[in-house]
Protein backbone atom coordinates (compact mmCIF):
# COMPACT_ATOMS: atom_id res chain seq x y z
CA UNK A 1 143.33 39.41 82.16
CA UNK A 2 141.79 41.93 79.66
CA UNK A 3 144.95 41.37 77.62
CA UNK A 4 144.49 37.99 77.49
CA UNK A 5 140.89 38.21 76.87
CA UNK A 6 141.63 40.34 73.40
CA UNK A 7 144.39 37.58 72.39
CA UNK A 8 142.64 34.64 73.22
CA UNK A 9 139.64 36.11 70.54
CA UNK A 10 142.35 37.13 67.89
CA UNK A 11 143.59 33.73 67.83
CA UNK A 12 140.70 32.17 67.50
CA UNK A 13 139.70 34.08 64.66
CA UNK A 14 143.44 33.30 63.22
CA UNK A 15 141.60 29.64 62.97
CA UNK A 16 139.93 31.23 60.33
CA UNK A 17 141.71 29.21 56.92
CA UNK A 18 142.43 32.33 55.06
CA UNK A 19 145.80 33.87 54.32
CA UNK A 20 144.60 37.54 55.59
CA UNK A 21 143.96 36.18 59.02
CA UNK A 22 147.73 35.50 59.62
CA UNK A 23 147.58 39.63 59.91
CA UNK A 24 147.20 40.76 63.32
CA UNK A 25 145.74 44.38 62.35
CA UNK A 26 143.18 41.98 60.41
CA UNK A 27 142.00 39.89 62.97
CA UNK A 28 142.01 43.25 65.17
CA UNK A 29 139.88 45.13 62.47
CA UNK A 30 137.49 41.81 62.30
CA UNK A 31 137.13 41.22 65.89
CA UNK A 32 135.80 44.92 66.28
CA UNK A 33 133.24 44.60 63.66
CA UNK A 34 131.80 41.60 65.51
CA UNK A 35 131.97 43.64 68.29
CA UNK A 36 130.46 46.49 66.96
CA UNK A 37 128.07 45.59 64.68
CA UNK A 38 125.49 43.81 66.14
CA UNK A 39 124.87 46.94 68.25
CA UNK A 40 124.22 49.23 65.21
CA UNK A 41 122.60 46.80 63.64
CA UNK A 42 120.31 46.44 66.99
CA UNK A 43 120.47 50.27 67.18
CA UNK A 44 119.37 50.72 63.61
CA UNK A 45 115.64 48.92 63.47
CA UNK A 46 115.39 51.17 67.14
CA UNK A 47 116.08 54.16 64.85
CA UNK A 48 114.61 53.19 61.99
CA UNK A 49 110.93 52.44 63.99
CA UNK A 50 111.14 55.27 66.19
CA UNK A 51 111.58 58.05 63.36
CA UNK A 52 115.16 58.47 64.80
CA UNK A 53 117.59 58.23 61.68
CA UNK A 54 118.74 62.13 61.41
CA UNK A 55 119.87 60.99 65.42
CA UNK A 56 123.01 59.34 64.56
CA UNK A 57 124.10 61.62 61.69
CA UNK A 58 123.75 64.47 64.73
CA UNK A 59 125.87 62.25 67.03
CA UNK A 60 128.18 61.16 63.86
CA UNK A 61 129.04 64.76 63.44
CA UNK A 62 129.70 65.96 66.88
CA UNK A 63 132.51 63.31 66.46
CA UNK A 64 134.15 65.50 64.43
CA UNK A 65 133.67 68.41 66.80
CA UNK A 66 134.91 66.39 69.64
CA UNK A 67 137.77 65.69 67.73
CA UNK A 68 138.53 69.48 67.40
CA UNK A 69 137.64 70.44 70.68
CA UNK A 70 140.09 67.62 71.62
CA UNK A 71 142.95 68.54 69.49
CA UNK A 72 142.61 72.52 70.46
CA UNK A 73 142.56 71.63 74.15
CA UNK A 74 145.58 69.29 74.30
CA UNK A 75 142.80 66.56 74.93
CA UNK A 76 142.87 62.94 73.42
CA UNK A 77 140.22 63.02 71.20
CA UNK A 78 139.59 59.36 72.60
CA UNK A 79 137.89 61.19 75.77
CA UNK A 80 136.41 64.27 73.98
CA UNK A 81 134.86 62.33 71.19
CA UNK A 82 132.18 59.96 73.40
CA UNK A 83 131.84 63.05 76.22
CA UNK A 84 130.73 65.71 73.46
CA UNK A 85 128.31 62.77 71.71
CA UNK A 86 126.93 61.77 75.35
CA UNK A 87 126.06 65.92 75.69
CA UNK A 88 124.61 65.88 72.68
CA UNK A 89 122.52 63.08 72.84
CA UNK A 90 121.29 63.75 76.16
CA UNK A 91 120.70 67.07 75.04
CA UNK A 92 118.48 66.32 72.27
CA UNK A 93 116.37 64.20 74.47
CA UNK A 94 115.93 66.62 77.59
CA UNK A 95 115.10 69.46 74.44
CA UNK A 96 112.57 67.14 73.70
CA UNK A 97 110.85 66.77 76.46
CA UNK A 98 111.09 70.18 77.68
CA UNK A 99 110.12 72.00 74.18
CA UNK A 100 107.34 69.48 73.00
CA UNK A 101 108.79 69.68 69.61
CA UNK A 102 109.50 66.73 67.06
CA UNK A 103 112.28 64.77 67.32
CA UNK A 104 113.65 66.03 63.38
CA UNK A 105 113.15 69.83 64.95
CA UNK A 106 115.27 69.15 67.71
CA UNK A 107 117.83 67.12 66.04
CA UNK A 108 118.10 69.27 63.08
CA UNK A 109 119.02 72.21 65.28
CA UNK A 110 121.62 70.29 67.36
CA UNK A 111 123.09 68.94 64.25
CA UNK A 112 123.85 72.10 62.43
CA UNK A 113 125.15 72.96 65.86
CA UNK A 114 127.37 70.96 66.22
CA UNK A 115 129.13 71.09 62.73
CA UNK A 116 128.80 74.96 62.99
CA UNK A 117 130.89 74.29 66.24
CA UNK A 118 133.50 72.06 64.70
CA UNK A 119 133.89 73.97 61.35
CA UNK A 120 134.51 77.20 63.72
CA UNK A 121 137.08 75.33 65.69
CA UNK A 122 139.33 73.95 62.89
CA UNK A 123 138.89 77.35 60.51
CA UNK A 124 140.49 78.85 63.53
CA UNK A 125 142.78 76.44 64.71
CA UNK A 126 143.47 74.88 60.89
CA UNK A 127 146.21 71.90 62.42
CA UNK A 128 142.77 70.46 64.12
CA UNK A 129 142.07 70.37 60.58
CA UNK A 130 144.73 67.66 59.46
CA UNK A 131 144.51 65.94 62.04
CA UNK A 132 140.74 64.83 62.09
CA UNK A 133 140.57 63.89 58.49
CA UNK A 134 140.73 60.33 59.73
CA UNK A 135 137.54 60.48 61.30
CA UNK A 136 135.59 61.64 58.55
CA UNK A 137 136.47 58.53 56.85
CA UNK A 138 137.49 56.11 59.55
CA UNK A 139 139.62 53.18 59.45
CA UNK A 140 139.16 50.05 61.11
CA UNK A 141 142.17 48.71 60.47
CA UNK A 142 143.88 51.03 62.81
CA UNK A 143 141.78 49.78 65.43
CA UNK A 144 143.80 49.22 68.77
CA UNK A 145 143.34 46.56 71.62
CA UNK A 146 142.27 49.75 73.77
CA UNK A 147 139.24 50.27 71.64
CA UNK A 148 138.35 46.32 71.43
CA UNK A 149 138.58 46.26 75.25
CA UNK A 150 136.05 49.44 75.59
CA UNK A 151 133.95 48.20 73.05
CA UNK A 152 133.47 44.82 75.03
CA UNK A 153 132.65 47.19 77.80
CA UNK A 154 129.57 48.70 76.07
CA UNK A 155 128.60 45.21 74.85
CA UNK A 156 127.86 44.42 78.04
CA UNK A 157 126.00 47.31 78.91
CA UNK A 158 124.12 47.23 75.49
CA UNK A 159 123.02 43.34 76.20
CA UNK A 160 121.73 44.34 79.75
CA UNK A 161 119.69 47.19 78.87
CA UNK A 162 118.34 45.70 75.33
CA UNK A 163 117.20 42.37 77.33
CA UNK A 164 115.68 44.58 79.90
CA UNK A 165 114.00 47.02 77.98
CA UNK A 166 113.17 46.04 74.47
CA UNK A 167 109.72 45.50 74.84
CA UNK A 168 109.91 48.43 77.30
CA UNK A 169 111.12 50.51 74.81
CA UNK A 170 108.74 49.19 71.80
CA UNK A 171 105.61 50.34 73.69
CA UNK A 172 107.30 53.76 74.59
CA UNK A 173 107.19 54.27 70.94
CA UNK A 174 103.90 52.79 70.37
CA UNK A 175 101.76 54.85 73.04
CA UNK A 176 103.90 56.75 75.60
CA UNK A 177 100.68 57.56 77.64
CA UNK A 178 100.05 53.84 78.02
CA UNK A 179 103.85 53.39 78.92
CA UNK A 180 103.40 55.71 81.63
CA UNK A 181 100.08 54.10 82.58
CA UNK A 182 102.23 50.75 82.98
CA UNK A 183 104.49 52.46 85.38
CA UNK A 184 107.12 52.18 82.85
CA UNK A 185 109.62 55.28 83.42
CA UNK A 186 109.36 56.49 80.07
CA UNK A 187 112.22 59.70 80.12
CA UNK A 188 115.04 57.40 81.71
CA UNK A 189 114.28 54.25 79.49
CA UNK A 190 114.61 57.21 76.66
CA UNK A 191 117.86 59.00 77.99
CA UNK A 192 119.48 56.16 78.79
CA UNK A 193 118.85 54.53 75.13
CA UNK A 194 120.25 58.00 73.49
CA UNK A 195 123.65 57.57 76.07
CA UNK A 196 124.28 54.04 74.22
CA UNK A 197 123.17 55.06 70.96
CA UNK A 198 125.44 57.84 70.77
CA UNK A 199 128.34 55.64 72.13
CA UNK A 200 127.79 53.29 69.79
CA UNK A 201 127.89 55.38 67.30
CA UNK A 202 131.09 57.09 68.10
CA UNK A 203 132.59 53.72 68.25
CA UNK A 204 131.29 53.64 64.50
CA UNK A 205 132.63 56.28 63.47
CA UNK A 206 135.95 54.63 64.29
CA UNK A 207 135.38 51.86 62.17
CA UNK A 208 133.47 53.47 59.24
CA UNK A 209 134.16 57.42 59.14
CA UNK A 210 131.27 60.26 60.17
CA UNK A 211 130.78 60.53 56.57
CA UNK A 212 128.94 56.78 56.36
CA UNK A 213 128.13 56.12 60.09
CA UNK A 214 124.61 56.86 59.64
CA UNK A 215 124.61 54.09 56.69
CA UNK A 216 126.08 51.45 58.50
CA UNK A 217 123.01 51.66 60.91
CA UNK A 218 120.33 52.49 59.05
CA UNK A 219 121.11 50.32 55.74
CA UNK A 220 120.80 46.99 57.37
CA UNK A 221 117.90 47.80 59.26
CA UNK A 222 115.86 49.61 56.15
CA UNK A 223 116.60 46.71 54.29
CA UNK A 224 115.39 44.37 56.89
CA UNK A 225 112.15 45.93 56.99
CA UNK A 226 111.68 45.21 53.66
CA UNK A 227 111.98 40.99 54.18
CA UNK A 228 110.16 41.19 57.47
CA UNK A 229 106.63 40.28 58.65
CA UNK A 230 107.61 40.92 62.60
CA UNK A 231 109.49 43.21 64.47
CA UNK A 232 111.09 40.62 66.13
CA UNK A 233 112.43 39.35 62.58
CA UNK A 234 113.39 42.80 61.61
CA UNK A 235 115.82 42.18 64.84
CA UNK A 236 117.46 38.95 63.28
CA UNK A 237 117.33 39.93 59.56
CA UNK A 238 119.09 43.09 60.68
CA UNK A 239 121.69 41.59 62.28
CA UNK A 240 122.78 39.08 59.76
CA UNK A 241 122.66 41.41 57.14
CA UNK A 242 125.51 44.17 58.87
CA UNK A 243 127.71 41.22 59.83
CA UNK A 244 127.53 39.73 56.53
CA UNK A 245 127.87 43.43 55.13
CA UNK A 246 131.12 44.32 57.60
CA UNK A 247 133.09 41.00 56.88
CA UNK A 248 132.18 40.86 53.41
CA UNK A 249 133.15 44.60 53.22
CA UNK A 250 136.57 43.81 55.56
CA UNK A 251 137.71 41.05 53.36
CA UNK A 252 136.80 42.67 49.88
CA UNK A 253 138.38 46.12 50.33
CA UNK A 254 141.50 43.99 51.16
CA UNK A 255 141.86 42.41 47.83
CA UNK A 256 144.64 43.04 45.95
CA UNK A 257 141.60 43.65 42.53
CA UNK A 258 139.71 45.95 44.63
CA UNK A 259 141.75 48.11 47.11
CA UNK A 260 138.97 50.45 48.41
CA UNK A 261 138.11 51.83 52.10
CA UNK A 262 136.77 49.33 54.45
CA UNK A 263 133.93 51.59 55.45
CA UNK A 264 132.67 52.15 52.25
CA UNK A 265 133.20 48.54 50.91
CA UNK A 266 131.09 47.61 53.67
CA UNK A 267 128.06 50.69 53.11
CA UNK A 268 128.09 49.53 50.09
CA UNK A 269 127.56 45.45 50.46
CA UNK A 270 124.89 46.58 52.81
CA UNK A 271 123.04 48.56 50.12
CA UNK A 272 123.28 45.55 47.83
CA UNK A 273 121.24 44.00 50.44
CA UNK A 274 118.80 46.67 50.20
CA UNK A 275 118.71 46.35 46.62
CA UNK A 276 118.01 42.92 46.77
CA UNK A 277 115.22 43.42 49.62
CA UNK A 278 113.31 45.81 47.06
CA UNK A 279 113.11 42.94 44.56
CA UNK A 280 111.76 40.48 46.83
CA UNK A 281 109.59 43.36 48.12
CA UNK A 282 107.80 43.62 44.43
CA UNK A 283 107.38 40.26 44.53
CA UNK A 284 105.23 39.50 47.58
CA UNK A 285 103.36 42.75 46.20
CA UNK A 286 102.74 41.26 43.06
């Protein structure tokens, strides 16, 4: 059934009247950035309002340690990858909590951990080297049915929790003592939006490299700020702004004038959008 599920998507965006789309790697690579996207782009105003942006460049970068620890213990880095950014995540947030320290303290010392860790892994074991180069630049394209299917999966769970707890999570960040006083559980409302954060993420980092993950959510999201009046329209402008970005980005880098990397054809439509928000910024200013 899940098979059927990914075909029955693929062909309907083969429907799409372009000549690209007869590619199956194409509608693959397209079909996860629909999947994925709306989730960082979701993710990203979250990150962006709660002072959370040096997060995902933490989680980005224990990636690449997963993928060491992976290759050095005979692992697929498919498993070590999201259990190493789920650690870290979670371990940011109980620091947190525990230390009373600021969220840039804590996540500055867990991100030079991290790449301390993986840089000590592949200088010592320099094949684990070679064979993680891919995720420090990422390529969608390579994208298999496997990772469509699990990305569904998260989806799902992402939808849930952000209908459940988006207002939930909004006055968390506004007042935390009048959270509490609203008998709103504020420490597993927080750990449990680090656990999908850092998955989505990782599942980022596929598509776009560890180098650029932390663009692809904050970009949209920064620029979005810049057009809103409401948090609520931060949300939408957001979100139509990293789809536009990631298909725009898909089908450019796969023109025979450009020929660039999908993940940076795609950082980079989205900070043409931000240039563009800036102007139109001035102008209500002015």
């Amino acid at each position: 059934m899940e098979n059927n599920l990914v075909a029955f998507l693929c062909d309907l965006l083969g429907k799409i009247p372009l000549e690209i789309m007869q590619y199956e790697f194409m509608r693959m690579a397209l079909l996860g950035l629909l999947i994925i996207t709306p989730m960082a782009a979701i993710c990203g105003t979250q990150v962006v309002n709660f002072n959370m942006s040096f997060f995902s460049d933490a989680i980005g970068h224990s990636a690449f340690a997963g993928v060491a620890v992976g290759l050095v213990m005979a692992i697929s880095p498919e498993y070590t990858m999201p259990a190493l950014a789920l650690l870290v995540g979670l371990a940011i947030m109980a620091v947190k909590h525990r230390s009373g320290l600021s969220s840039d303290t804590v996540i500055g010392v867990m991100f030079s951990a991290v790449v301390a860790a993986g840089l000590a892994i592949v200088s010592r074991y320099p094949d684990a080297m070679k064979n993680s180069q891919m995720f420090l630049y990422g390529d969608i394209l390579t994208i298999s049915e496997k990772d469509i299917l699990l990305m569904l999966g998260l989806a799902v769970v992402f939808t849930v929790f952000q209908l459940f707890a988006f207002n939930k999570m909004i006055c968390i960040e506004l007042n935390p003592q009048l959270a509490k006083a609203h008998r709103i559980k504020v420490g597993i409302y927080q750990y449990f939006f680090a656990a999908l954060l850092s998955l989505v993420v990782i599942f980022a980092v596929k598509a776009i490299g560890v180098l650029l993950v932390t663009a692809m959510l904050i970009t949209p999201a920064a620029a979005a700020r810049n057009l809103a009046s409401s948090y609520g329209k931060m949300v939408w402008i957001s979100l139509i702004i990293g789809i536009v970005s990631s298909v725009a980005g898909l089908f450019l880098s796969f023109q025979e004038w450009m020929q660039t990397s999908t993940g940076a054809t795609i950082v980079l439509c989205s900070c043409m959008f931000f240039i563009i928000s800036l102007i139109f910024r001035k102008k209500k200013r002015a």
